[in-house]
PDB file of N, CA and C in Angstrom:
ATOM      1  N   UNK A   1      92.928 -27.451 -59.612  1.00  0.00           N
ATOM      2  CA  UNK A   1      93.464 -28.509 -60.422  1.00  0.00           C
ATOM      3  C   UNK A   1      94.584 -29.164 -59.628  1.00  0.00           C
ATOM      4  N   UNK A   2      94.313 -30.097 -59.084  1.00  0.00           N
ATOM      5  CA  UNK A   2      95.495 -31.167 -58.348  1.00  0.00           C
ATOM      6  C   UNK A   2      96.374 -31.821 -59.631  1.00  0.00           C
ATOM      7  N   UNK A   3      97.887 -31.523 -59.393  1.00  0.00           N
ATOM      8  CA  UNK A   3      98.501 -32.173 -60.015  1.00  0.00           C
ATOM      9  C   UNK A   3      99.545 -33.209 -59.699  1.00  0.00           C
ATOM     10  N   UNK A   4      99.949 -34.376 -60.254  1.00  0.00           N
ATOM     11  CA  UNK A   4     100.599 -35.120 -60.237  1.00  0.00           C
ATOM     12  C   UNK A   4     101.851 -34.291 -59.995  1.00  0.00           C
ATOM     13  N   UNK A   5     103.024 -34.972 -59.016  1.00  0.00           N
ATOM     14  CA  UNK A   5     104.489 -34.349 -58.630  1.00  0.00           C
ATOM     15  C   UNK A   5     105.298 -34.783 -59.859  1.00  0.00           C
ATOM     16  N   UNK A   6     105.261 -36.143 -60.519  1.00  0.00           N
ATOM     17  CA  UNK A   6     105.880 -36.887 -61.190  1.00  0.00           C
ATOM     18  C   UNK A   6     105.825 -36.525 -63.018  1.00  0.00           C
ATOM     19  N   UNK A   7     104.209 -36.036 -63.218  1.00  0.00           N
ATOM     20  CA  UNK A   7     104.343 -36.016 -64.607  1.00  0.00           C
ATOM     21  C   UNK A   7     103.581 -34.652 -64.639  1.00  0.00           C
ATOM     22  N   UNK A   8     103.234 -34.513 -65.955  1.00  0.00           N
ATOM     23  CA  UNK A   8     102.279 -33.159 -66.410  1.00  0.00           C
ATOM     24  C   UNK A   8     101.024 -33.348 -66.610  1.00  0.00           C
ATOM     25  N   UNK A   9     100.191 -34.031 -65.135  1.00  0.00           N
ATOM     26  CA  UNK A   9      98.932 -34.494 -65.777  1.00  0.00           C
ATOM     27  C   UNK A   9      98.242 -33.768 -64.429  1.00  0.00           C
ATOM     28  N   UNK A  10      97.225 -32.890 -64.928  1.00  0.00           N
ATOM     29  CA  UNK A  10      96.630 -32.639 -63.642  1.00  0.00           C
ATOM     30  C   UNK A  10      95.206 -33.138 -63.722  1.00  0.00           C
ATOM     31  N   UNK A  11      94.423 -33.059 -62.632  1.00  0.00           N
ATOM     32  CA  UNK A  11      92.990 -33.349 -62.552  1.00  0.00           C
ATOM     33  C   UNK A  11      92.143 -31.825 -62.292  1.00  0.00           C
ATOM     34  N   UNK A  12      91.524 -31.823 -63.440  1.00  0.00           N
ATOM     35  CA  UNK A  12      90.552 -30.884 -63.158  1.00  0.00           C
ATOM     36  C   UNK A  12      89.234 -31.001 -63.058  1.00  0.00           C
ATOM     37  N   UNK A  13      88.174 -30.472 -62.781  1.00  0.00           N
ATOM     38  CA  UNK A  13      86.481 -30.594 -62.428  1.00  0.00           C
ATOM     39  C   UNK A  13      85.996 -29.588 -63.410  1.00  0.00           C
ATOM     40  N   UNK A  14      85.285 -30.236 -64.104  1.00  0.00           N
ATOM     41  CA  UNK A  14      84.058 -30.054 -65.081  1.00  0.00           C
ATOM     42  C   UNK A  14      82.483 -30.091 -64.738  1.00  0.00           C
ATOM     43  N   UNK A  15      82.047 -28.982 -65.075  1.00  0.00           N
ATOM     44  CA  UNK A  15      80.860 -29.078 -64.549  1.00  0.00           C
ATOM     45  C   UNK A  15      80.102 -29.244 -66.012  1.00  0.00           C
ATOM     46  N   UNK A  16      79.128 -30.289 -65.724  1.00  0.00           N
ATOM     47  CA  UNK A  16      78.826 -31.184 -66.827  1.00  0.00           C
ATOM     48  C   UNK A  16      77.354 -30.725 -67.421  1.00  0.00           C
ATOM     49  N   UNK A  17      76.611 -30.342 -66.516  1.00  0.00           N
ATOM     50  CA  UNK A  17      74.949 -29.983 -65.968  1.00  0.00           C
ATOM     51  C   UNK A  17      74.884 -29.532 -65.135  1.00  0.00           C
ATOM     52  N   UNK A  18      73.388 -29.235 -65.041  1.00  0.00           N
ATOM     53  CA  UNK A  18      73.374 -28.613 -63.430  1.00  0.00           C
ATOM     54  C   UNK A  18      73.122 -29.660 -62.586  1.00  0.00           C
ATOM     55  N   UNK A  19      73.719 -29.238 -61.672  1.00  0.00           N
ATOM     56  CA  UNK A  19      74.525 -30.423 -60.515  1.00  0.00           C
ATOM     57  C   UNK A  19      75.611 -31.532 -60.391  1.00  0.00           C
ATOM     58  N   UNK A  20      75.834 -31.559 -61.899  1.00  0.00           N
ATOM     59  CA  UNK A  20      76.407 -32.664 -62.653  1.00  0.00           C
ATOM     60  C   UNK A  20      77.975 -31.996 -62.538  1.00  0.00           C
ATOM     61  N   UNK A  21      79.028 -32.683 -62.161  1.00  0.00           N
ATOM     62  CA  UNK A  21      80.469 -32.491 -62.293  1.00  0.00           C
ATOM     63  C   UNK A  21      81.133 -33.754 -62.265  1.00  0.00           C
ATOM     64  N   UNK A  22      82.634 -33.693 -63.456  1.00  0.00           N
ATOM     65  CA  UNK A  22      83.569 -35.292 -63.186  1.00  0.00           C
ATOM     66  C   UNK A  22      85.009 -34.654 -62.932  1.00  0.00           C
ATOM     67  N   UNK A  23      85.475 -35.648 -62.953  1.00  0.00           N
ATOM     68  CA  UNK A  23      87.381 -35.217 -62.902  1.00  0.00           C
ATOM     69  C   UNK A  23      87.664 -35.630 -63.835  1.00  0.00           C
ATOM     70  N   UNK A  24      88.006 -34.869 -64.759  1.00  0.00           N
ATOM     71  CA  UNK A  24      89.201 -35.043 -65.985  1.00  0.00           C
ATOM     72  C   UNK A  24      90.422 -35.139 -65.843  1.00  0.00           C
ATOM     73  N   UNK A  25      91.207 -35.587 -66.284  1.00  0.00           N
ATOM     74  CA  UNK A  25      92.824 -35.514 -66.304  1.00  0.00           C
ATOM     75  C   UNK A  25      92.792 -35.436 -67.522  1.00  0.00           C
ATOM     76  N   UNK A  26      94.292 -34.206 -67.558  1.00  0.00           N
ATOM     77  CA  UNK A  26      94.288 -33.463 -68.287  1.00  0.00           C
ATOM     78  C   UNK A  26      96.177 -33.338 -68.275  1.00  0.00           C
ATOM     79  N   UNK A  27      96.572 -33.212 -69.520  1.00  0.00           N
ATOM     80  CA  UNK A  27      97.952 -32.570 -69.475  1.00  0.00           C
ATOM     81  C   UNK A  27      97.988 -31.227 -69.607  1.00  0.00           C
ATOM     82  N   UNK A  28      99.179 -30.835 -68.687  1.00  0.00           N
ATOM     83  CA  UNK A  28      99.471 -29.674 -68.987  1.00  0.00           C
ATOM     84  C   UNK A  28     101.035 -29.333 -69.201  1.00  0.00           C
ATOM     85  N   UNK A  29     101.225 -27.917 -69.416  1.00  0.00           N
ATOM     86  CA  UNK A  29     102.475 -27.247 -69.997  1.00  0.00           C
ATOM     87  C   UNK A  29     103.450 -27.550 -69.011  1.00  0.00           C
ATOM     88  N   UNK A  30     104.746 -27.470 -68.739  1.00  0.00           N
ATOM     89  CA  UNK A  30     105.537 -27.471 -68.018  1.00  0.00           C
ATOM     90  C   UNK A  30     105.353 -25.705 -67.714  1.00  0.00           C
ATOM     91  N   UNK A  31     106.063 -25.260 -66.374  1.00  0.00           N
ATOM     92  CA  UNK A  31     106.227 -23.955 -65.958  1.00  0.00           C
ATOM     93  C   UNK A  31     107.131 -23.603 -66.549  1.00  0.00           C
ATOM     94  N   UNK A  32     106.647 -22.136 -67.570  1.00  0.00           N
ATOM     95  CA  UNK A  32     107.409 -21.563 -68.134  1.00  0.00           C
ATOM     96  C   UNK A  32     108.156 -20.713 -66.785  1.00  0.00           C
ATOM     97  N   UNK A  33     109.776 -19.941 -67.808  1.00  0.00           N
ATOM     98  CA  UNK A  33     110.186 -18.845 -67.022  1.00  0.00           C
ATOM     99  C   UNK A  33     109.692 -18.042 -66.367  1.00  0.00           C
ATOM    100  N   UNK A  34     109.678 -18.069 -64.659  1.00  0.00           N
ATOM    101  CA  UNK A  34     108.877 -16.673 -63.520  1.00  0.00           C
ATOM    102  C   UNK A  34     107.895 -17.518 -63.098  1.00  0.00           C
ATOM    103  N   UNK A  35     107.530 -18.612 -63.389  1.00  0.00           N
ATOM    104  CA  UNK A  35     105.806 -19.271 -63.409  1.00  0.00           C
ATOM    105  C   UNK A  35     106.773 -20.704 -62.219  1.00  0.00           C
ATOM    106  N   UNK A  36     105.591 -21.171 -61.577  1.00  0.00           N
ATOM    107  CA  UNK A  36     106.097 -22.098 -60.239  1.00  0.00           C
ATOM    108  C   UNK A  36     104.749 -23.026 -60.721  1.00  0.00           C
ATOM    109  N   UNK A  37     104.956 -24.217 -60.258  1.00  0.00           N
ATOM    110  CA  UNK A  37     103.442 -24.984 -60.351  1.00  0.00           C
ATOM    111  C   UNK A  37     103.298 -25.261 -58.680  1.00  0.00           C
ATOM    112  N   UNK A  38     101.454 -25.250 -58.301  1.00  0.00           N
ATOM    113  CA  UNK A  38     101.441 -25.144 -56.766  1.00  0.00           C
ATOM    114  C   UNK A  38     100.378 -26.468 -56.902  1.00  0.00           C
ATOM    115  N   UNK A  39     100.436 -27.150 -56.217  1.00  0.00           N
ATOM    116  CA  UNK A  39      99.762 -28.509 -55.743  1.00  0.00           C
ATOM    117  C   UNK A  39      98.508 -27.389 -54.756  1.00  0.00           C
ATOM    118  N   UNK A  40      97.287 -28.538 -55.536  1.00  0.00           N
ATOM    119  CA  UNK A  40      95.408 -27.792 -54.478  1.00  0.00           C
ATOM    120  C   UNK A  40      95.802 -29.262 -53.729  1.00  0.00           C
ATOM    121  N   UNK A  41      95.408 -29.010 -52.549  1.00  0.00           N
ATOM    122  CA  UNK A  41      94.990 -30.273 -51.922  1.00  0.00           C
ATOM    123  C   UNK A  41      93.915 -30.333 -51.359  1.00  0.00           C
ATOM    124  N   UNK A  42      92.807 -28.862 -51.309  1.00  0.00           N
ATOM    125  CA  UNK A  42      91.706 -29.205 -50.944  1.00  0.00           C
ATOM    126  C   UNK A  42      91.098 -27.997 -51.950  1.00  0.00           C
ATOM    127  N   UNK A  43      89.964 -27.879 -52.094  1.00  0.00           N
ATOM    128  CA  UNK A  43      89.110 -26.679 -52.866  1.00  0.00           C
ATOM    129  C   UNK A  43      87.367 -26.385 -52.742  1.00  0.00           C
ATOM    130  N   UNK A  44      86.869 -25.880 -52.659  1.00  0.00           N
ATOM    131  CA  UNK A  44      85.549 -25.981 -52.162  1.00  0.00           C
ATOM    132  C   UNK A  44      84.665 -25.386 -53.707  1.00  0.00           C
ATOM    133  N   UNK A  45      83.131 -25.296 -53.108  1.00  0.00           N
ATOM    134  CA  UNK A  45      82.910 -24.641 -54.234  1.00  0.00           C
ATOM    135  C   UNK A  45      81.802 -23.336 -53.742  1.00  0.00           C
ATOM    136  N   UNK A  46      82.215 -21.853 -53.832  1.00  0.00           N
ATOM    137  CA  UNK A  46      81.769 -20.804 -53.255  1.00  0.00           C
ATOM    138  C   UNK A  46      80.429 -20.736 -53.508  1.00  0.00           C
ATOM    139  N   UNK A  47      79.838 -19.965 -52.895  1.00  0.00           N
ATOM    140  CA  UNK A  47      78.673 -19.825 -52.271  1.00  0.00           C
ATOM    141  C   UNK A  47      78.233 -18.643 -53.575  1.00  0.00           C
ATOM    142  N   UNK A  48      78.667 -18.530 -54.113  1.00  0.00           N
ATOM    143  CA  UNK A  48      78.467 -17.207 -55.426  1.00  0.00           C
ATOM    144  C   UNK A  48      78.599 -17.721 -56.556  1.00  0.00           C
ATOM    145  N   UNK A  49      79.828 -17.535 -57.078  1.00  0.00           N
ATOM    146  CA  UNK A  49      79.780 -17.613 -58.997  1.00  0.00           C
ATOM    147  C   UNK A  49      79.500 -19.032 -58.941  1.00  0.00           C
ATOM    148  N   UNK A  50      80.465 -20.251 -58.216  1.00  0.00           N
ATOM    149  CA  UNK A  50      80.467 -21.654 -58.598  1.00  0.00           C
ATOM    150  C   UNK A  50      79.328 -21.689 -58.140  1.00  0.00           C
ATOM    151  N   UNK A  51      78.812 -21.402 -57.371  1.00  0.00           N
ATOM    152  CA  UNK A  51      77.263 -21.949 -57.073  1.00  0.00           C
ATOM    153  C   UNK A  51      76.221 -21.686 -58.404  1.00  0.00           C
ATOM    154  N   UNK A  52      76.133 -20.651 -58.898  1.00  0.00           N
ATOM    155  CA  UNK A  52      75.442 -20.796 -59.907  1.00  0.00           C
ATOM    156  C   UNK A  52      76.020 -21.435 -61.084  1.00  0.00           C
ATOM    157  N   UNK A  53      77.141 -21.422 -61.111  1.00  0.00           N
ATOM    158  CA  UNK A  53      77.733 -22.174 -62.853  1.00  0.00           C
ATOM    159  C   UNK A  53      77.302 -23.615 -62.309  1.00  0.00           C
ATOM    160  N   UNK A  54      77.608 -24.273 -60.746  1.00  0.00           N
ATOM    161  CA  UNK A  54      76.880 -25.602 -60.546  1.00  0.00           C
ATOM    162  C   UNK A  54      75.523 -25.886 -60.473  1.00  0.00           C
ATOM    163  N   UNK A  55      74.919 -24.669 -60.547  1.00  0.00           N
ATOM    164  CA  UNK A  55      73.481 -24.878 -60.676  1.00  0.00           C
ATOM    165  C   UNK A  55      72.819 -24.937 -61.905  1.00  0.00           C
ATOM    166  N   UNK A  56      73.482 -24.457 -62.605  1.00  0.00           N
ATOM    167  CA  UNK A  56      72.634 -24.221 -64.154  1.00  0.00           C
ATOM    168  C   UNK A  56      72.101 -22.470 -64.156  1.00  0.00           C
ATOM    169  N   UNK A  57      72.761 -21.715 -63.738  1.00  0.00           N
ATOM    170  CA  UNK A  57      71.581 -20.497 -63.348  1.00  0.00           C
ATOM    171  C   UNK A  57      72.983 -19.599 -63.542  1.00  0.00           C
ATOM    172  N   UNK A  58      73.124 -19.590 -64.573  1.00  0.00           N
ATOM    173  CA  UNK A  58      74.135 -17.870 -65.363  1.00  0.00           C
ATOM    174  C   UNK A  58      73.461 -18.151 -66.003  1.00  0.00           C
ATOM    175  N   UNK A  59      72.923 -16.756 -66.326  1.00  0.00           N
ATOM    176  CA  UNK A  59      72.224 -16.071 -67.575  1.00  0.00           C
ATOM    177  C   UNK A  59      72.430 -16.487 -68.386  1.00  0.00           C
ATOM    178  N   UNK A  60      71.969 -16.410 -69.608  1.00  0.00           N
ATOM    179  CA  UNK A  60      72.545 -16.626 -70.645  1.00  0.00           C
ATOM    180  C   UNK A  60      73.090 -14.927 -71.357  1.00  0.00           C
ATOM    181  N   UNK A  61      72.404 -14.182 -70.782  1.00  0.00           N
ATOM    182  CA  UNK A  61      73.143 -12.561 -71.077  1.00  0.00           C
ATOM    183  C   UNK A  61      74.282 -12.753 -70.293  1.00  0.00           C
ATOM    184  N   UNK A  62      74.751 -13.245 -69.336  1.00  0.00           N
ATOM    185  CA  UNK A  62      76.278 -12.972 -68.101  1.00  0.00           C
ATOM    186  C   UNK A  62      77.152 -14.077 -68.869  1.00  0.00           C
ATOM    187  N   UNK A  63      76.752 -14.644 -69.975  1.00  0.00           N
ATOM    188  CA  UNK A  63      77.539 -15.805 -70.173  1.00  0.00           C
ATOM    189  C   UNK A  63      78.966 -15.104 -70.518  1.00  0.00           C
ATOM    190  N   UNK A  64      79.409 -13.882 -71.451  1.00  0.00           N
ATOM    191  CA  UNK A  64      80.488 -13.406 -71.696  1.00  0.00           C
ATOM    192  C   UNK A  64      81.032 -12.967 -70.581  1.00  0.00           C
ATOM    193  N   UNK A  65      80.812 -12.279 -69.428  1.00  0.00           N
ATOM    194  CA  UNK A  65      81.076 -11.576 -68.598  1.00  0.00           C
ATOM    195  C   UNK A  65      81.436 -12.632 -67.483  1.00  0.00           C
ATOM    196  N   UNK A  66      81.107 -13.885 -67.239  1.00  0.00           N
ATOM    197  CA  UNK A  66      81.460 -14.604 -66.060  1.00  0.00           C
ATOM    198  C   UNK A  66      82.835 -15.515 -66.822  1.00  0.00           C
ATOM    199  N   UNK A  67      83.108 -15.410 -67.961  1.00  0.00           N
ATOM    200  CA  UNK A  67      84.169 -15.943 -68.393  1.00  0.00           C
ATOM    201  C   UNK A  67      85.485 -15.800 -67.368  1.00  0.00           C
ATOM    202  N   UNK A  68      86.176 -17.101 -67.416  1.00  0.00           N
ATOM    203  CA  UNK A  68      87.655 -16.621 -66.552  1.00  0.00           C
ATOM    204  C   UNK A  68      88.867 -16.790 -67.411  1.00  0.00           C
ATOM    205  N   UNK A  69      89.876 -16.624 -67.351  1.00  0.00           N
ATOM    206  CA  UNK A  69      91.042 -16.106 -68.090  1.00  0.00           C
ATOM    207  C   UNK A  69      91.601 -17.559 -68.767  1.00  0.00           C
ATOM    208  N   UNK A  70      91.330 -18.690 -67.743  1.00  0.00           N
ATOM    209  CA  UNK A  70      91.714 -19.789 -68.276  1.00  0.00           C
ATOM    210  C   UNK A  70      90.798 -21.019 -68.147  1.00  0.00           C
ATOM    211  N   UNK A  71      89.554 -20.503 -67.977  1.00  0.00           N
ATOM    212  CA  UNK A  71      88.442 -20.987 -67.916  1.00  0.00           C
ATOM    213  C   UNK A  71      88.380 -22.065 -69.860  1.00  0.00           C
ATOM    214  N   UNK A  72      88.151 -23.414 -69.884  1.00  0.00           N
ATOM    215  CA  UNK A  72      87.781 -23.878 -70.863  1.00  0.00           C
ATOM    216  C   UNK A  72      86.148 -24.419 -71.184  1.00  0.00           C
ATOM    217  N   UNK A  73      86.091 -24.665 -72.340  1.00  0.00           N
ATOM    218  CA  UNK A  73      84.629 -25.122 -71.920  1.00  0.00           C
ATOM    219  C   UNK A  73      83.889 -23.870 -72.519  1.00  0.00           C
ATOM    220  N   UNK A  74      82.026 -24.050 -72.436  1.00  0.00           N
ATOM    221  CA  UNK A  74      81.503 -22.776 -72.915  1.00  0.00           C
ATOM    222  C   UNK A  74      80.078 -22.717 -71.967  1.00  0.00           C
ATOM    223  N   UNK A  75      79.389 -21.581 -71.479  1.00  0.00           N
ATOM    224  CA  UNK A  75      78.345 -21.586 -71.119  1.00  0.00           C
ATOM    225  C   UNK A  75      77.648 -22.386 -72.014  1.00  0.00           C
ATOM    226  N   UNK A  76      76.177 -22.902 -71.315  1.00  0.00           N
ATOM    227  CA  UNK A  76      76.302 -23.111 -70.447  1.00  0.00           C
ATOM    228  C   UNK A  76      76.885 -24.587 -69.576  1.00  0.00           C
ATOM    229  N   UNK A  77      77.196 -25.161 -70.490  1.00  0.00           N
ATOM    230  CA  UNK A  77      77.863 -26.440 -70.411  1.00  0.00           C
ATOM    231  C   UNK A  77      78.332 -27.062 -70.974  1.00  0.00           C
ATOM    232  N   UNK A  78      79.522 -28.185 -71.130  1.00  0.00           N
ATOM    233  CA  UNK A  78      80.133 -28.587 -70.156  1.00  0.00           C
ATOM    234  C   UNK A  78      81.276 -27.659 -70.062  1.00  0.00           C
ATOM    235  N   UNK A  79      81.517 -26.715 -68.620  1.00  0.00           N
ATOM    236  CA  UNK A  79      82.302 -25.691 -68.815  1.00  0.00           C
ATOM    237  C   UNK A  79      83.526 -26.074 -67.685  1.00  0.00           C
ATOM    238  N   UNK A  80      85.120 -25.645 -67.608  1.00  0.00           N
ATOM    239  CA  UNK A  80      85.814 -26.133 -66.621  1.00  0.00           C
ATOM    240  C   UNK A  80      86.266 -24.825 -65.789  1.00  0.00           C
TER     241      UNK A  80
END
């Protein structure tokens, strides 16, 4: 998620379909206490889990289990 220096708006990627992804902007929280915000300036997409969530091809049994902590969205689509 690339974020703006200036405000609380970051851009994140949604995968829409299979093959299908956009950039959302999105607000977010200010950094609470202990918490830092870090600027992506580049990001790829791995050869493993994102490859299949961009393909269309998690199970529909792995759908609970490939969940991420701040993952939004729902199998099998449109998930962020």
């Amino acid at each position: 998620m690339a974020v703006s220096a200036s405000t609380d708006i970051a851009s994140a990627l949604w995968y829409r379909g299979p093959g299908q992804v956009e950039i959302r902007r999105e607000e977010i929280a200010p950094p609470s206490a202990g918490e830092i915000r870090v600027k992506t300036i580049y990001s790829a997409i791995s050869r493993g889990t994102e490859s299949l969530v961009f393909g269309g091809r998690v199970p529909a049994s792995e759908f609970g289990r490939m969940r991420a902590p701040f993952m939004a969205g729902d199998f099998p689509f449109p998930v962020k």
